[in-house]
Protein backbone atom coordinates (compact mmCIF):
# COMPACT_ATOMS: atom_id res chain seq x y z
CA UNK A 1 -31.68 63.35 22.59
CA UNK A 2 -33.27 62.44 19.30
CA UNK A 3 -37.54 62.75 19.40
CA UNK A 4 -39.35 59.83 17.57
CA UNK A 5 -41.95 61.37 15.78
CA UNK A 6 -45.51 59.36 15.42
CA UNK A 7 -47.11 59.06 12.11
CA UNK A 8 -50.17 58.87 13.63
CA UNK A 9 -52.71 62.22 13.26
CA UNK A 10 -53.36 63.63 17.28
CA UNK A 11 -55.79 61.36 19.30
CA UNK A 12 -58.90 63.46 18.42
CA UNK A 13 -58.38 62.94 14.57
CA UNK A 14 -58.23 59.15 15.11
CA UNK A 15 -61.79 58.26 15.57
CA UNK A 16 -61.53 56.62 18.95
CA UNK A 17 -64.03 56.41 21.59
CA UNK A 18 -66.89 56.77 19.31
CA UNK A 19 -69.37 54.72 21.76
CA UNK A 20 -68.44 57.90 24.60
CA UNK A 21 -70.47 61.38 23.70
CA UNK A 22 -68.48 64.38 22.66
CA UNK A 23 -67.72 65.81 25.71
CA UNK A 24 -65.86 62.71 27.78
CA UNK A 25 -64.72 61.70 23.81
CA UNK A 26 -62.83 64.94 23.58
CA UNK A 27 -61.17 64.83 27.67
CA UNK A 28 -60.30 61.40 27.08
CA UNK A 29 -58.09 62.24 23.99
CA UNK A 30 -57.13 65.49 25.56
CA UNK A 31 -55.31 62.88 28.22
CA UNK A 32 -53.79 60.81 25.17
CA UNK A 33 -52.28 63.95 23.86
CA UNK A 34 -50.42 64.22 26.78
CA UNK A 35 -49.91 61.26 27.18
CA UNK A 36 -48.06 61.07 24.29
CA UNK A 37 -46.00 64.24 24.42
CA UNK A 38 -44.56 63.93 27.83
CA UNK A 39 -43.68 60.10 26.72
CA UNK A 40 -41.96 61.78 23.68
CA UNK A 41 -40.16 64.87 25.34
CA UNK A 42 -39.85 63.42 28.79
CA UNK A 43 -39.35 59.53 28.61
CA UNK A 44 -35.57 59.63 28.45
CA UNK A 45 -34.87 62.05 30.85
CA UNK A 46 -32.60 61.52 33.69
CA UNK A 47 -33.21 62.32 37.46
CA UNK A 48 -30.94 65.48 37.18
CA UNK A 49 -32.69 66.31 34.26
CA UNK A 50 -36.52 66.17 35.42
CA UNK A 51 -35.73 67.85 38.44
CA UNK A 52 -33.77 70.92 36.60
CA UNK A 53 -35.05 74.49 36.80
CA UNK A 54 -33.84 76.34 33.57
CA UNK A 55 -34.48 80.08 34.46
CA UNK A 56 -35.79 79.41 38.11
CA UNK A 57 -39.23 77.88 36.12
CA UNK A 58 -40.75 74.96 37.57
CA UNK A 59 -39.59 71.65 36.99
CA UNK A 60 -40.38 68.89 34.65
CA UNK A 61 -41.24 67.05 37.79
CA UNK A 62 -43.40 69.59 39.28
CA UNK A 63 -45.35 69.66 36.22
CA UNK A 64 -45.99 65.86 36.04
CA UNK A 65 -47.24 65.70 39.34
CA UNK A 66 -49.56 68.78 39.12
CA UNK A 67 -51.21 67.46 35.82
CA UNK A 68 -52.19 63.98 37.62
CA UNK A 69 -52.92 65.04 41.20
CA UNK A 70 -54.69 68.12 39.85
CA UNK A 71 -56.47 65.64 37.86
CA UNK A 72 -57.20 63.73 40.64
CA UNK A 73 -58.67 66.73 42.68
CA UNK A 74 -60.57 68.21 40.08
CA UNK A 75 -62.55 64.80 39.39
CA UNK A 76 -62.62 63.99 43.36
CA UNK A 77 -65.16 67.69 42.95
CA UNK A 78 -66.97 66.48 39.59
CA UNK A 79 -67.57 63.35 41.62
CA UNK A 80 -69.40 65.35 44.45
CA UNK A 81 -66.82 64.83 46.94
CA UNK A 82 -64.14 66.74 48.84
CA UNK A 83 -60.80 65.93 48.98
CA UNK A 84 -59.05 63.67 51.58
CA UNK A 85 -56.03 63.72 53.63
CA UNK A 86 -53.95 61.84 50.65
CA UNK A 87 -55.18 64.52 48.30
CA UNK A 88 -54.52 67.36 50.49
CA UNK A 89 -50.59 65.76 51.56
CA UNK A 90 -49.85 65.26 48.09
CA UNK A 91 -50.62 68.90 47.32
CA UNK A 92 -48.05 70.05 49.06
CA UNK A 93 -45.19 67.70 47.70
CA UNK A 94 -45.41 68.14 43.68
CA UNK A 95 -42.29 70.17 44.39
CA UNK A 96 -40.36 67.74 46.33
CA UNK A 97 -37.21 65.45 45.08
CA UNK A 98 -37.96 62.42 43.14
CA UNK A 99 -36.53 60.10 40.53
CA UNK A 100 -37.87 60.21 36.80
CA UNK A 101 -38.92 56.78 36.79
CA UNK A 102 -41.00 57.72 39.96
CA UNK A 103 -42.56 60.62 38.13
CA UNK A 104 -43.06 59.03 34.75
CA UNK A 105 -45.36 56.05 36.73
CA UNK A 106 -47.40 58.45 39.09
CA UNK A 107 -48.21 60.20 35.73
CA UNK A 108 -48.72 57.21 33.62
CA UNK A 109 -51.08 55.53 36.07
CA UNK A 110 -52.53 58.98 37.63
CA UNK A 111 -53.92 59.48 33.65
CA UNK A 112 -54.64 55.94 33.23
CA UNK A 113 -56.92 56.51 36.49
CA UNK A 114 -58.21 59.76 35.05
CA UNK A 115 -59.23 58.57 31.63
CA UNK A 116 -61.39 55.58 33.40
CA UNK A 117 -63.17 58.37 35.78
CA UNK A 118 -64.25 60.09 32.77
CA UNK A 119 -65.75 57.37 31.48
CA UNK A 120 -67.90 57.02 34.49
CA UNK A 121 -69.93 60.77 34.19
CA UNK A 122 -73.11 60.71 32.60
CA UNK A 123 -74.00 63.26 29.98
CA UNK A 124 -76.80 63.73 31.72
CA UNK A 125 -74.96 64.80 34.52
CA UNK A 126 -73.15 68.01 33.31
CA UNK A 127 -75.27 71.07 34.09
CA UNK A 128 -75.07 69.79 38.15
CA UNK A 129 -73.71 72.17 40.36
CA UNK A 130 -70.57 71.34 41.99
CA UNK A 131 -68.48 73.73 44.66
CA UNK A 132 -64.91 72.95 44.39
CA UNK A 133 -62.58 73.81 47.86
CA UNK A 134 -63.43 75.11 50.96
CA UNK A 135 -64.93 77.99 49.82
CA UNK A 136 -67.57 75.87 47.25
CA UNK A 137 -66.58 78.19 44.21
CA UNK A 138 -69.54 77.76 41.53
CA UNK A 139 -68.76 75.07 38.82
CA UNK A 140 -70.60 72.40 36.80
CA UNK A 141 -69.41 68.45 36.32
CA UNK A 142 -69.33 69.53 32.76
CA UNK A 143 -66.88 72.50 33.87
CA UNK A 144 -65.03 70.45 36.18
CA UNK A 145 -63.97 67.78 33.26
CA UNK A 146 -63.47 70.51 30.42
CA UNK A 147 -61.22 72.34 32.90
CA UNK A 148 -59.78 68.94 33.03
CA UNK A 149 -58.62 69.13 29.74
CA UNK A 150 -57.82 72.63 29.15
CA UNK A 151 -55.64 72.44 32.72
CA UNK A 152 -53.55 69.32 31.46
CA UNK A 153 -52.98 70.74 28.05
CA UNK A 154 -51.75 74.30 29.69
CA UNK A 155 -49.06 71.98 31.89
CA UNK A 156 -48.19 69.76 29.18
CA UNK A 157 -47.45 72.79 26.87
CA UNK A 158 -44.72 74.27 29.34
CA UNK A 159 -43.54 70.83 30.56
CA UNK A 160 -42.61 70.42 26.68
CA UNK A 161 -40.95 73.86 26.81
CA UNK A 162 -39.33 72.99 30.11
CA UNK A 163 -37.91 69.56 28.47
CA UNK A 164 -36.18 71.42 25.16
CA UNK A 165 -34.53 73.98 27.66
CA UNK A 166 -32.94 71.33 29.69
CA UNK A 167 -32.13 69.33 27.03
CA UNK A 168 -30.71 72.23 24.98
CA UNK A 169 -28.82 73.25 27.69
CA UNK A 170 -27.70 69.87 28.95
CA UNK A 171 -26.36 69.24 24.45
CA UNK A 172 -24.31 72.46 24.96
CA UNK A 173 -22.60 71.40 28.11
């Protein structure tokens, strides 16, 4: 499967989002970047293919899913509210059988839903306390949406791994 490879410099070197302050600027591009990578090493996968364990790692699928519903979770807390039912179902099924057109849209319009969340947290707002789970761990919105960054970019990087493995191994077949 032959990459296309974008001209363009990453999302943070473009100048975008210049009327949002530095901190939602730089989650909002973090969630362009991956954006843009798993559309580049994912898009043209095939079921087989997204749900394929090279090495017994987790799947392409798995990853997809945990980006967005982590995503989801993680700004439910910044938010300064606890997760519901949905949330807590959809946990437990980022493993679970599904088509690659099935995962590519939950991602697609999971980050689509996370970038406009972002948007909605004032800078003011950063240094509040928030307690994310059951057992309220300490955090801060402004930890809660870097984490939100840092946490996507950590899953993109080995879904992009996980994507030349199966691909390599599906061109040597």
């Amino acid at each position: 499967m032959e990459k296309q490879v974008s001209n363009l410099p990453e999302p943070w070197m473009r100048g975008t989002h210049g009327d949002l302050d530095v901190v939602r600027r730089a989650v909002i591009n973090a969630l362009e970047l991956a954006e843009e990578d798993v559309a580049k090493w994912c898009g043209g996968l095939s079921d087989a293919e997204m749900m394929l364990r090279p090495g017994e790692v987790a799947s392409l699928a798995f990853h997809l899913r945990h980006i967005v519903r982590s995503l989801d979770r993680l700004l439910t807390y910044a938010e300064n509210r606890m997760l519901d039912e949905a949330q807590m179902r959809a946990l437990k099924t980022e493993m679970d059988p599904a088509t690659a057109a099935q995962v590519l849209r939950e991602f697609r319009d999971g980050i689509a839903s996370a970038k406009e969340r972002v948007r909605g947290f004032a800078p003011g707002s950063y240094e509040e306390f928030r307690g994310v789970g059951r057992r309220q761990l300490p955090t801060t919105v402004g930890g809660l949406l870097i984490h939100c960054a840092e946490h996507t970019s950590r899953h993109v990087g080995q879904a992009v791994t996980t994507a030349k493995l199966v691909t390599a191994r599906e061109e040597q077949r």
